[in-house]
PDB file of N, CA and C in Angstrom:
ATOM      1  N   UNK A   1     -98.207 106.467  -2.566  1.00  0.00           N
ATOM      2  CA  UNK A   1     -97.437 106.989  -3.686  1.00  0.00           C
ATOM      3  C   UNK A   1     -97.540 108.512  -3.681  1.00  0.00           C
ATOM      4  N   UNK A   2     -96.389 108.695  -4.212  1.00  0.00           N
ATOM      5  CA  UNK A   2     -95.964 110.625  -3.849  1.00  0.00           C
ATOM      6  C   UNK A   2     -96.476 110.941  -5.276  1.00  0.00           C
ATOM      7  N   UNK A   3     -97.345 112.169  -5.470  1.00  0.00           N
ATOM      8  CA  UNK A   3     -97.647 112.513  -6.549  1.00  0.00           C
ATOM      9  C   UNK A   3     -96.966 114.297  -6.767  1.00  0.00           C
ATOM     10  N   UNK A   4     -96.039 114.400  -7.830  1.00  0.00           N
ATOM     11  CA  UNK A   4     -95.500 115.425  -8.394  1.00  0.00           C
ATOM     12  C   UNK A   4     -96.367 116.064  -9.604  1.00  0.00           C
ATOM     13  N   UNK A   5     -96.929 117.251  -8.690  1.00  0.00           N
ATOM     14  CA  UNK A   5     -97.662 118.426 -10.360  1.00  0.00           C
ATOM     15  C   UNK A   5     -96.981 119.099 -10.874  1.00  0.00           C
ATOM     16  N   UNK A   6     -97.111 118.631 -12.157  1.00  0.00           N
ATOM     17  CA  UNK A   6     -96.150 119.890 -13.265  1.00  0.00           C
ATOM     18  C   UNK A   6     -97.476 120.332 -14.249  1.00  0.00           C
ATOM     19  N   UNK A   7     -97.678 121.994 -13.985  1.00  0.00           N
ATOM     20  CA  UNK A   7     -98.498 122.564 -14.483  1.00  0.00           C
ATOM     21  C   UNK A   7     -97.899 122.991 -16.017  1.00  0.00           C
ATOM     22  N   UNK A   8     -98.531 122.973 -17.119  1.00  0.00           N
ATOM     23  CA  UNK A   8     -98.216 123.082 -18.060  1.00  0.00           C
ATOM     24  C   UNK A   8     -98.054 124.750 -18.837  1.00  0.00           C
ATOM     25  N   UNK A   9     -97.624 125.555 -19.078  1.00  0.00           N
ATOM     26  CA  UNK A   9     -98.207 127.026 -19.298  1.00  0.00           C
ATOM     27  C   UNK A   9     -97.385 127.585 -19.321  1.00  0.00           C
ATOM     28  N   UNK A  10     -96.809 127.774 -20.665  1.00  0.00           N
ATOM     29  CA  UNK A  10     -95.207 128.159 -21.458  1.00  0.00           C
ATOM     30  C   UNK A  10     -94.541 127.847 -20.967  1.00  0.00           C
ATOM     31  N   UNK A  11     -94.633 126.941 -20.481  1.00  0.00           N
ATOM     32  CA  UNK A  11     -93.307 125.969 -20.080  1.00  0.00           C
ATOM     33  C   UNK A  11     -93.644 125.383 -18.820  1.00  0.00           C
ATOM     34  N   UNK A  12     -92.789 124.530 -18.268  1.00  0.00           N
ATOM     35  CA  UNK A  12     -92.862 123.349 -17.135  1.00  0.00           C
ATOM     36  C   UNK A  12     -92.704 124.202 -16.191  1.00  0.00           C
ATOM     37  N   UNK A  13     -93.978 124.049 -14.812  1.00  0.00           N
ATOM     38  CA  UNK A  13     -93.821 124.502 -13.151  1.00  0.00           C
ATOM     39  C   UNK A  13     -94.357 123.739 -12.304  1.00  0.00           C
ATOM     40  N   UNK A  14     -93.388 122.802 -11.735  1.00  0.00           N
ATOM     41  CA  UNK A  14     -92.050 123.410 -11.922  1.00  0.00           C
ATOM     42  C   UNK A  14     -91.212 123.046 -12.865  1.00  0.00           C
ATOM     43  N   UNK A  15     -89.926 123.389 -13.802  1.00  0.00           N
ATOM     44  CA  UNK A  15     -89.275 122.751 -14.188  1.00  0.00           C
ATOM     45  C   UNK A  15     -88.197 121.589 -13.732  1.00  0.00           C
ATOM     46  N   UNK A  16     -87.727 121.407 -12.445  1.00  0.00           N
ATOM     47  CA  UNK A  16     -86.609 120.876 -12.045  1.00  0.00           C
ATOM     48  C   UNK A  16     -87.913 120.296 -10.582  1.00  0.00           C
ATOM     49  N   UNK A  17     -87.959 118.883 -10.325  1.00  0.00           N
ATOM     50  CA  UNK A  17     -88.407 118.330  -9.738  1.00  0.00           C
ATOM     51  C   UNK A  17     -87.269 117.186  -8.294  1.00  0.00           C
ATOM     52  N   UNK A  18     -87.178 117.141  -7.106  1.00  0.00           N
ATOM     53  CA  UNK A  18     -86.178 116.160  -6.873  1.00  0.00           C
ATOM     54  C   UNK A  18     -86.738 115.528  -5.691  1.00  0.00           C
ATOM     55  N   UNK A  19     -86.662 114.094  -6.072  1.00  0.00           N
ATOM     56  CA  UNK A  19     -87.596 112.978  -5.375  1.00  0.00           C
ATOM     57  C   UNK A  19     -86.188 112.480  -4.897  1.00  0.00           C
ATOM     58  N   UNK A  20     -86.943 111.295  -3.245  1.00  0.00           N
ATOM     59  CA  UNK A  20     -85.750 110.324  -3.342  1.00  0.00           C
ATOM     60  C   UNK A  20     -85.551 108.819  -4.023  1.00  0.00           C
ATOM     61  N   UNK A  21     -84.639 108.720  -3.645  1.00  0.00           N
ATOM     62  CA  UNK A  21     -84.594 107.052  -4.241  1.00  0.00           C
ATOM     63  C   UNK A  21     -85.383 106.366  -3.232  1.00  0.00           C
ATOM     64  N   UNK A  22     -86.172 105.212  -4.230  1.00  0.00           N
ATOM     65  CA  UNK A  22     -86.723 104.157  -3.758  1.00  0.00           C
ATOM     66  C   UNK A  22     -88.378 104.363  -3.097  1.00  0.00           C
ATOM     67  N   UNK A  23     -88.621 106.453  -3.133  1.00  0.00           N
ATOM     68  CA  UNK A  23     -89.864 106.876  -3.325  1.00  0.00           C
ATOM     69  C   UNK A  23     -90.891 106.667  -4.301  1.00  0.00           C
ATOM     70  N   UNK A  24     -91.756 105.777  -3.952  1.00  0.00           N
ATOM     71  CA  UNK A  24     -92.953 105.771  -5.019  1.00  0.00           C
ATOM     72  C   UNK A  24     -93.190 106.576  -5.594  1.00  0.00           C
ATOM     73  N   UNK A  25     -93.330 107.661  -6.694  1.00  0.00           N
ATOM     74  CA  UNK A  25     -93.497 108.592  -7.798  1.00  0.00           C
ATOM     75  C   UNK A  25     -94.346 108.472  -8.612  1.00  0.00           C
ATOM     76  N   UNK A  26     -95.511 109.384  -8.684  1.00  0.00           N
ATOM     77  CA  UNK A  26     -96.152 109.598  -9.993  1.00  0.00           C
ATOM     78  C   UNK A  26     -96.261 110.866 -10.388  1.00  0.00           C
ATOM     79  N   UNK A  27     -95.667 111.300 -11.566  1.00  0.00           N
ATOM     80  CA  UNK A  27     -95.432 112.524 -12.310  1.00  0.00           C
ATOM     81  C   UNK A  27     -97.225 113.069 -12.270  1.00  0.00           C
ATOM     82  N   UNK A  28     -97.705 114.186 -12.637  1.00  0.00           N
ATOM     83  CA  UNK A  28     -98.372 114.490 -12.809  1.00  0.00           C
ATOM     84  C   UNK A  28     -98.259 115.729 -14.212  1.00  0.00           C
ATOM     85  N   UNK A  29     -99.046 115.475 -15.211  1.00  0.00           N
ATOM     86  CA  UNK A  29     -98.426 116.664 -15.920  1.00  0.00           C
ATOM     87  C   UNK A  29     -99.891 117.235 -16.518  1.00  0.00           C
ATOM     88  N   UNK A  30    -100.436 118.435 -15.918  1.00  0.00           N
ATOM     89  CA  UNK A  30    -101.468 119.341 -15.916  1.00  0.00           C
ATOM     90  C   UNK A  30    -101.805 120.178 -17.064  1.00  0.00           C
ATOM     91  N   UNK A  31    -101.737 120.365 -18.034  1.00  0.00           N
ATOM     92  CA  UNK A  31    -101.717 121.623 -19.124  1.00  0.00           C
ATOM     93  C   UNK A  31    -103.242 122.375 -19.650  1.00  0.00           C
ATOM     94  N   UNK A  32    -102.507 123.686 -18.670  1.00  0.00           N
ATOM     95  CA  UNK A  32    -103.744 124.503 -18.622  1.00  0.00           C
ATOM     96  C   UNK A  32    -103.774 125.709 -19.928  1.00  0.00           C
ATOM     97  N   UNK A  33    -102.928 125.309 -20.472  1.00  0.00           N
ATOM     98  CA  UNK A  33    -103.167 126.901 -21.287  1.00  0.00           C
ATOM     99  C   UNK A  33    -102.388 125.962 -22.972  1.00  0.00           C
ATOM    100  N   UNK A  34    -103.236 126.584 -23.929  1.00  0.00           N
ATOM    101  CA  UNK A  34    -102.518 125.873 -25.360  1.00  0.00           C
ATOM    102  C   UNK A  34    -101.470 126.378 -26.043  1.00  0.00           C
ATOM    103  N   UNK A  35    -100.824 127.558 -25.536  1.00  0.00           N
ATOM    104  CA  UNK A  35     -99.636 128.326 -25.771  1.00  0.00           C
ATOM    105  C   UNK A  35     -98.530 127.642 -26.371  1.00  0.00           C
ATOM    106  N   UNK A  36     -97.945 127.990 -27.543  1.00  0.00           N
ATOM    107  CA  UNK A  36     -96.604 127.416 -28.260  1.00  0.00           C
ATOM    108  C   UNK A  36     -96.853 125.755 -28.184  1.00  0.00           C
ATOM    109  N   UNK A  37     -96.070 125.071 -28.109  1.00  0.00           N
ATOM    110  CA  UNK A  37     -95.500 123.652 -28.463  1.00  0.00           C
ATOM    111  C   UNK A  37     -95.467 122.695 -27.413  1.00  0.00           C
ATOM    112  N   UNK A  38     -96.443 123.265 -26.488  1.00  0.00           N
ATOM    113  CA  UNK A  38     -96.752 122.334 -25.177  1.00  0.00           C
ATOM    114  C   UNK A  38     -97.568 121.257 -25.073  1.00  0.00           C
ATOM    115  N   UNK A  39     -98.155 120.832 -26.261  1.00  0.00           N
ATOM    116  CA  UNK A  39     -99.073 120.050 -26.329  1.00  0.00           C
ATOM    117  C   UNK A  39     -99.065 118.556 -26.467  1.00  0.00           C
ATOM    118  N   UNK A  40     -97.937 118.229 -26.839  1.00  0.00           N
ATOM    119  CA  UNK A  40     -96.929 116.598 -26.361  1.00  0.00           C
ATOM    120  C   UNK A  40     -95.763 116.988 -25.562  1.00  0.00           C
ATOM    121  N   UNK A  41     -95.582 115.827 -25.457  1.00  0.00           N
ATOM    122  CA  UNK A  41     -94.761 115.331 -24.059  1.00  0.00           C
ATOM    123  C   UNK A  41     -93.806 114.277 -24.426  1.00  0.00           C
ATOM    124  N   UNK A  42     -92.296 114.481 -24.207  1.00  0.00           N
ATOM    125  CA  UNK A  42     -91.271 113.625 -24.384  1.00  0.00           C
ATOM    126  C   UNK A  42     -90.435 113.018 -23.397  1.00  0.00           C
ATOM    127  N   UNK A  43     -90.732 111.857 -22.835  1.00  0.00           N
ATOM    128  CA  UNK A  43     -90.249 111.388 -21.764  1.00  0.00           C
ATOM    129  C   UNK A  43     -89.126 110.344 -22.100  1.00  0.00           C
ATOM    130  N   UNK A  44     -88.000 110.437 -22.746  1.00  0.00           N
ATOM    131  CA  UNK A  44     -87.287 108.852 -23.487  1.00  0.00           C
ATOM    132  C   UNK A  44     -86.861 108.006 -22.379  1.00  0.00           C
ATOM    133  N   UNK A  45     -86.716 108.336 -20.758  1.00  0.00           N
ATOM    134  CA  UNK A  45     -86.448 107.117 -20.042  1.00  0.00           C
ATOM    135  C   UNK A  45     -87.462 106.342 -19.494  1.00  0.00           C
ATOM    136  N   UNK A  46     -88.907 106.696 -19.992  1.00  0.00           N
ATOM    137  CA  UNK A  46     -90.142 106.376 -19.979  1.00  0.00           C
ATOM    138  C   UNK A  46     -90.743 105.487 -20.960  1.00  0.00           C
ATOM    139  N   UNK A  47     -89.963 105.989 -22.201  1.00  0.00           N
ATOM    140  CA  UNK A  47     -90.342 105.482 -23.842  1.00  0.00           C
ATOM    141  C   UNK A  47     -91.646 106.372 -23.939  1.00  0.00           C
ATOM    142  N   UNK A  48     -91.812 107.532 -23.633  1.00  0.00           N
ATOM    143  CA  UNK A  48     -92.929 108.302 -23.986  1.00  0.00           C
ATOM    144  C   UNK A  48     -92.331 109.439 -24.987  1.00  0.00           C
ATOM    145  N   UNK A  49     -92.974 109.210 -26.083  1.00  0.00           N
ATOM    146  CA  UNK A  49     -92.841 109.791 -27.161  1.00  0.00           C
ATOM    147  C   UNK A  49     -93.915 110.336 -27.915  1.00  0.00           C
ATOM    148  N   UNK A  50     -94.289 111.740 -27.935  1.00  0.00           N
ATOM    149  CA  UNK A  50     -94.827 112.599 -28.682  1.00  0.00           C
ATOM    150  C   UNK A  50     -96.266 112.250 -27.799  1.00  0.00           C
ATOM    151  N   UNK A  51     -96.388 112.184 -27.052  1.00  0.00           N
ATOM    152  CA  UNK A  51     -97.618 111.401 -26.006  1.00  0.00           C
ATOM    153  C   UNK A  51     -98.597 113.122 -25.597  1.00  0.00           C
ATOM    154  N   UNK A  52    -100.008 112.961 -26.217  1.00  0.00           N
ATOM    155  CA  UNK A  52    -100.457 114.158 -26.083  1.00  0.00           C
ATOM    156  C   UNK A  52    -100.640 114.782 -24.572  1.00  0.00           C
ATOM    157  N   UNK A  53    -100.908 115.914 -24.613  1.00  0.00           N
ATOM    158  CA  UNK A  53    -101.620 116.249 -23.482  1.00  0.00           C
ATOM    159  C   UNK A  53    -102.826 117.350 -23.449  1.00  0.00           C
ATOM    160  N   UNK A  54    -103.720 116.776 -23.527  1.00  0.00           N
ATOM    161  CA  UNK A  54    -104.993 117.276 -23.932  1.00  0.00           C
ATOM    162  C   UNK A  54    -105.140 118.356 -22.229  1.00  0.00           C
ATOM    163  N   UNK A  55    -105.924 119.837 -22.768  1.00  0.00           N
ATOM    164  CA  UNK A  55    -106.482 120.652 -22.057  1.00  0.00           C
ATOM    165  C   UNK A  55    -106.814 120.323 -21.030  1.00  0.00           C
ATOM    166  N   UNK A  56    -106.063 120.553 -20.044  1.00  0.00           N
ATOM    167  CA  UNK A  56    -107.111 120.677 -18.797  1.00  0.00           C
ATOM    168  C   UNK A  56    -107.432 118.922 -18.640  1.00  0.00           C
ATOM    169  N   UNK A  57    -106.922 118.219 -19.237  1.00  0.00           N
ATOM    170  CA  UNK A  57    -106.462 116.552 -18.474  1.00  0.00           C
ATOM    171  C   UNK A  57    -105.447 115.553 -18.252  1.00  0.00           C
ATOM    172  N   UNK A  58    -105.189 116.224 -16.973  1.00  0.00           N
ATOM    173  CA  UNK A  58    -103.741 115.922 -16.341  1.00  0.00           C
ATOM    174  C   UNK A  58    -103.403 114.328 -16.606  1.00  0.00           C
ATOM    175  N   UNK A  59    -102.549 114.590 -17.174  1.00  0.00           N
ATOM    176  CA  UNK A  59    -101.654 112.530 -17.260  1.00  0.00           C
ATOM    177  C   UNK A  59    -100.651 112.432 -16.699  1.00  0.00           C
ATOM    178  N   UNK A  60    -101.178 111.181 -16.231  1.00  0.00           N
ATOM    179  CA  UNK A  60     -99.785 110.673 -15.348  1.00  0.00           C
ATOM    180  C   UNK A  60     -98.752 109.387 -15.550  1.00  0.00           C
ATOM    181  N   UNK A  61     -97.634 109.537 -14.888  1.00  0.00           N
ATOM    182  CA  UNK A  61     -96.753 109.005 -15.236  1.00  0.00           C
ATOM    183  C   UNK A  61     -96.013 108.178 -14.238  1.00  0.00           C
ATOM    184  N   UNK A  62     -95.847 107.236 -13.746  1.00  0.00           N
ATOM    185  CA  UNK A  62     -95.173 106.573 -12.972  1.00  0.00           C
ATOM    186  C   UNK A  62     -93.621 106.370 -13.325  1.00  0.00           C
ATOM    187  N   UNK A  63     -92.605 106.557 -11.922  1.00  0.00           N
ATOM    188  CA  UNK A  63     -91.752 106.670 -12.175  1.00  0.00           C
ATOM    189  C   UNK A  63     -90.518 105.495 -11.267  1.00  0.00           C
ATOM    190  N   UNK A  64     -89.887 105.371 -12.207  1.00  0.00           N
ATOM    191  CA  UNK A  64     -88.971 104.262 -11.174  1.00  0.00           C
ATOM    192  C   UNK A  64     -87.764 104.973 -10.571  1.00  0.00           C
ATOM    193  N   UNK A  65     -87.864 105.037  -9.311  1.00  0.00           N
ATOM    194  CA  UNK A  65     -86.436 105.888  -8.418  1.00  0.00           C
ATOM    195  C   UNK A  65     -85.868 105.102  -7.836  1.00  0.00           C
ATOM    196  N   UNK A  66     -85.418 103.724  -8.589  1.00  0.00           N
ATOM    197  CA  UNK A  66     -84.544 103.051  -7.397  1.00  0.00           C
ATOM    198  C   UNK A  66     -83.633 102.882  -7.486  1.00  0.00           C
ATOM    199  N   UNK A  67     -82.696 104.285  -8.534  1.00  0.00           N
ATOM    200  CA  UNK A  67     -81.352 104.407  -8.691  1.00  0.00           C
ATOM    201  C   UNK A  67     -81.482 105.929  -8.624  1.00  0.00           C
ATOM    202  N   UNK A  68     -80.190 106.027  -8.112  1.00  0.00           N
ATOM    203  CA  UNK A  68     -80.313 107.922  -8.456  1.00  0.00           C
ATOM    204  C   UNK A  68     -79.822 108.529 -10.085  1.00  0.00           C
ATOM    205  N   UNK A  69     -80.246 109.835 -10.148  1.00  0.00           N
ATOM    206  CA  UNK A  69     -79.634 110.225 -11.615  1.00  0.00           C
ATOM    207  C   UNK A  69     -81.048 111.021 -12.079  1.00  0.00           C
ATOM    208  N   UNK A  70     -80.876 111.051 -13.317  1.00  0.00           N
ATOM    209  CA  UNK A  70     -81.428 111.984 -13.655  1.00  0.00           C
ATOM    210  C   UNK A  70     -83.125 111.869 -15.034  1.00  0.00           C
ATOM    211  N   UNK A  71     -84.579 112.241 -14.780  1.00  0.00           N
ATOM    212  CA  UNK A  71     -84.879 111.541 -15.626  1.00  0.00           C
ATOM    213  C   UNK A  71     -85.443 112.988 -16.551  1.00  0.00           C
ATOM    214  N   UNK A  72     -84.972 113.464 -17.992  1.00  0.00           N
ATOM    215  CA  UNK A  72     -85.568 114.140 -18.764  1.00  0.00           C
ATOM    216  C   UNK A  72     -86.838 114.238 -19.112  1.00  0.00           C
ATOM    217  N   UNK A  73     -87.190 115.547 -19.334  1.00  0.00           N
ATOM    218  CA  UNK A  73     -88.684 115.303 -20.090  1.00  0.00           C
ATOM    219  C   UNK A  73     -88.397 117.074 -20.809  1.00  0.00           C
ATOM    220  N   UNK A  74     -89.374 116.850 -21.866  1.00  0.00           N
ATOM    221  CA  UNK A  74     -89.450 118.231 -23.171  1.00  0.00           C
ATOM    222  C   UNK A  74     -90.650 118.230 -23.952  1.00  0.00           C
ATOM    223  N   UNK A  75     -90.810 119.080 -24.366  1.00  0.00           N
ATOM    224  CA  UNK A  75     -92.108 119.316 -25.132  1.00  0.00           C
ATOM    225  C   UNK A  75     -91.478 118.723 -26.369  1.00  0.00           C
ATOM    226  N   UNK A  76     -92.824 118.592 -27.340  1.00  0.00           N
ATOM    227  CA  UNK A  76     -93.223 117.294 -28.701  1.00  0.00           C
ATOM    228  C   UNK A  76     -91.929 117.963 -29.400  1.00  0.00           C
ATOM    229  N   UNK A  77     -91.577 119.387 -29.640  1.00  0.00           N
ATOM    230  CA  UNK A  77     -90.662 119.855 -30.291  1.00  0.00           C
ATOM    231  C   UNK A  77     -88.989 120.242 -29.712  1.00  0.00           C
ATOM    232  N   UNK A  78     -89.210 119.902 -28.708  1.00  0.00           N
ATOM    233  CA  UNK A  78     -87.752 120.074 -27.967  1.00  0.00           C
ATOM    234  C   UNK A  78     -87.188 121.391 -27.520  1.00  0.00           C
ATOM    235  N   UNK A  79     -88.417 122.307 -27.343  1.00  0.00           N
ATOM    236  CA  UNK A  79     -88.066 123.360 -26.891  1.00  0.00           C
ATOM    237  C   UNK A  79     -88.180 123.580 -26.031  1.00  0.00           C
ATOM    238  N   UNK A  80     -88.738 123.413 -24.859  1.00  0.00           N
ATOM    239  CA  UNK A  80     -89.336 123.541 -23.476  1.00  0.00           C
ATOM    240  C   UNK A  80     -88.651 122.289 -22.581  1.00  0.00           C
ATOM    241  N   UNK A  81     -87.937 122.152 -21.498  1.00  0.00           N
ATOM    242  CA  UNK A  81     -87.306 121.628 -20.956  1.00  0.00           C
ATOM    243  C   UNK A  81     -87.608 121.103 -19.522  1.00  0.00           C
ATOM    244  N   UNK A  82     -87.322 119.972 -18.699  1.00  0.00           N
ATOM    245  CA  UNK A  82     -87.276 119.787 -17.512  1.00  0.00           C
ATOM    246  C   UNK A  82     -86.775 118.734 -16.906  1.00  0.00           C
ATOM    247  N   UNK A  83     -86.516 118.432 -16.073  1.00  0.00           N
ATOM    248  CA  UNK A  83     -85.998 116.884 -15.273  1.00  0.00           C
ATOM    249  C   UNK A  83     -86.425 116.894 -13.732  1.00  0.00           C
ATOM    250  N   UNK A  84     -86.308 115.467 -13.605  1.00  0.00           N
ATOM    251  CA  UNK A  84     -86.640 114.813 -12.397  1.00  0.00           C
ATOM    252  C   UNK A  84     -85.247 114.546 -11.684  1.00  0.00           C
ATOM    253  N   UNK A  85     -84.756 114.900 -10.601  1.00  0.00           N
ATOM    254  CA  UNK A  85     -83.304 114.567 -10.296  1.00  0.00           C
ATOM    255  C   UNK A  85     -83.868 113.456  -8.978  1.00  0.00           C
ATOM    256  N   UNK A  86     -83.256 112.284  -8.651  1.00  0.00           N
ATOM    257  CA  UNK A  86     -83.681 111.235  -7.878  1.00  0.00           C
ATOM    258  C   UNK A  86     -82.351 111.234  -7.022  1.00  0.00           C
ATOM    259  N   UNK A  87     -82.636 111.674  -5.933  1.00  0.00           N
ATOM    260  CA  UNK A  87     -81.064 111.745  -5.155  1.00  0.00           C
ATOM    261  C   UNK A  87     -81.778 110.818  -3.912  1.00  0.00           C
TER     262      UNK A  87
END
C-alpha cells in the first residue's frame, strides 16, 4: 500500500495529491504546527467529519481508487482546502 503525506502547517502540503486507479492508498495527514483552523479534518467521501488531528500524530486514512474522480478534504471550518485526483 502507497502511503501519501500531507503535512499539516497553514494549510495542506501538499495540497493537490494524484494517485492511480485501483492503487492501494493511504492518506497520511501529519499536523505539525497549531496555527489557525487546522486542527479537524473534513473528508465527506470518507464520512469523516470534524475528525481531530492531534499534534504531531499523524492519522490515517484509507482510500478507495477504483474509480477515477475526485476525493475532497478541508479543515473543521472550511477554510483550508485540498483533493485527491485518482486518474
Amino acid at each position: 500500500m502507497n502511503k501519501v503525506e500531507i503535512t499539516v502547517d497553514g494549510g495542506y502540503k501538499p495540497s493537490e495529491v494524484k494517485v492511480k486507479v485501483g492503487e492501494p492508498v493511504k492518506l497520511v495527514f501529519n499536523r505539525i504546527s497549531d496555527k489557525g483552523c487546522l486542527d479537524q479534518l473534513n473528508i465527506p467521501a470518507l464520512n469523516v467529519k470534524q475528525q481531530d488531528l492531534p499534534l504531531n500524530e499523524p492519522q490515517e486514512f484509507d482510500l478507495d481508487t477504483s474509480k477515477a474522480g475526485e476525493i475532497d478534504f478541508a479543515c473543521g471550518m472550511n477554510m483550508f482546502k485540498g483533493k485527491v485526483v485518482i486518474e
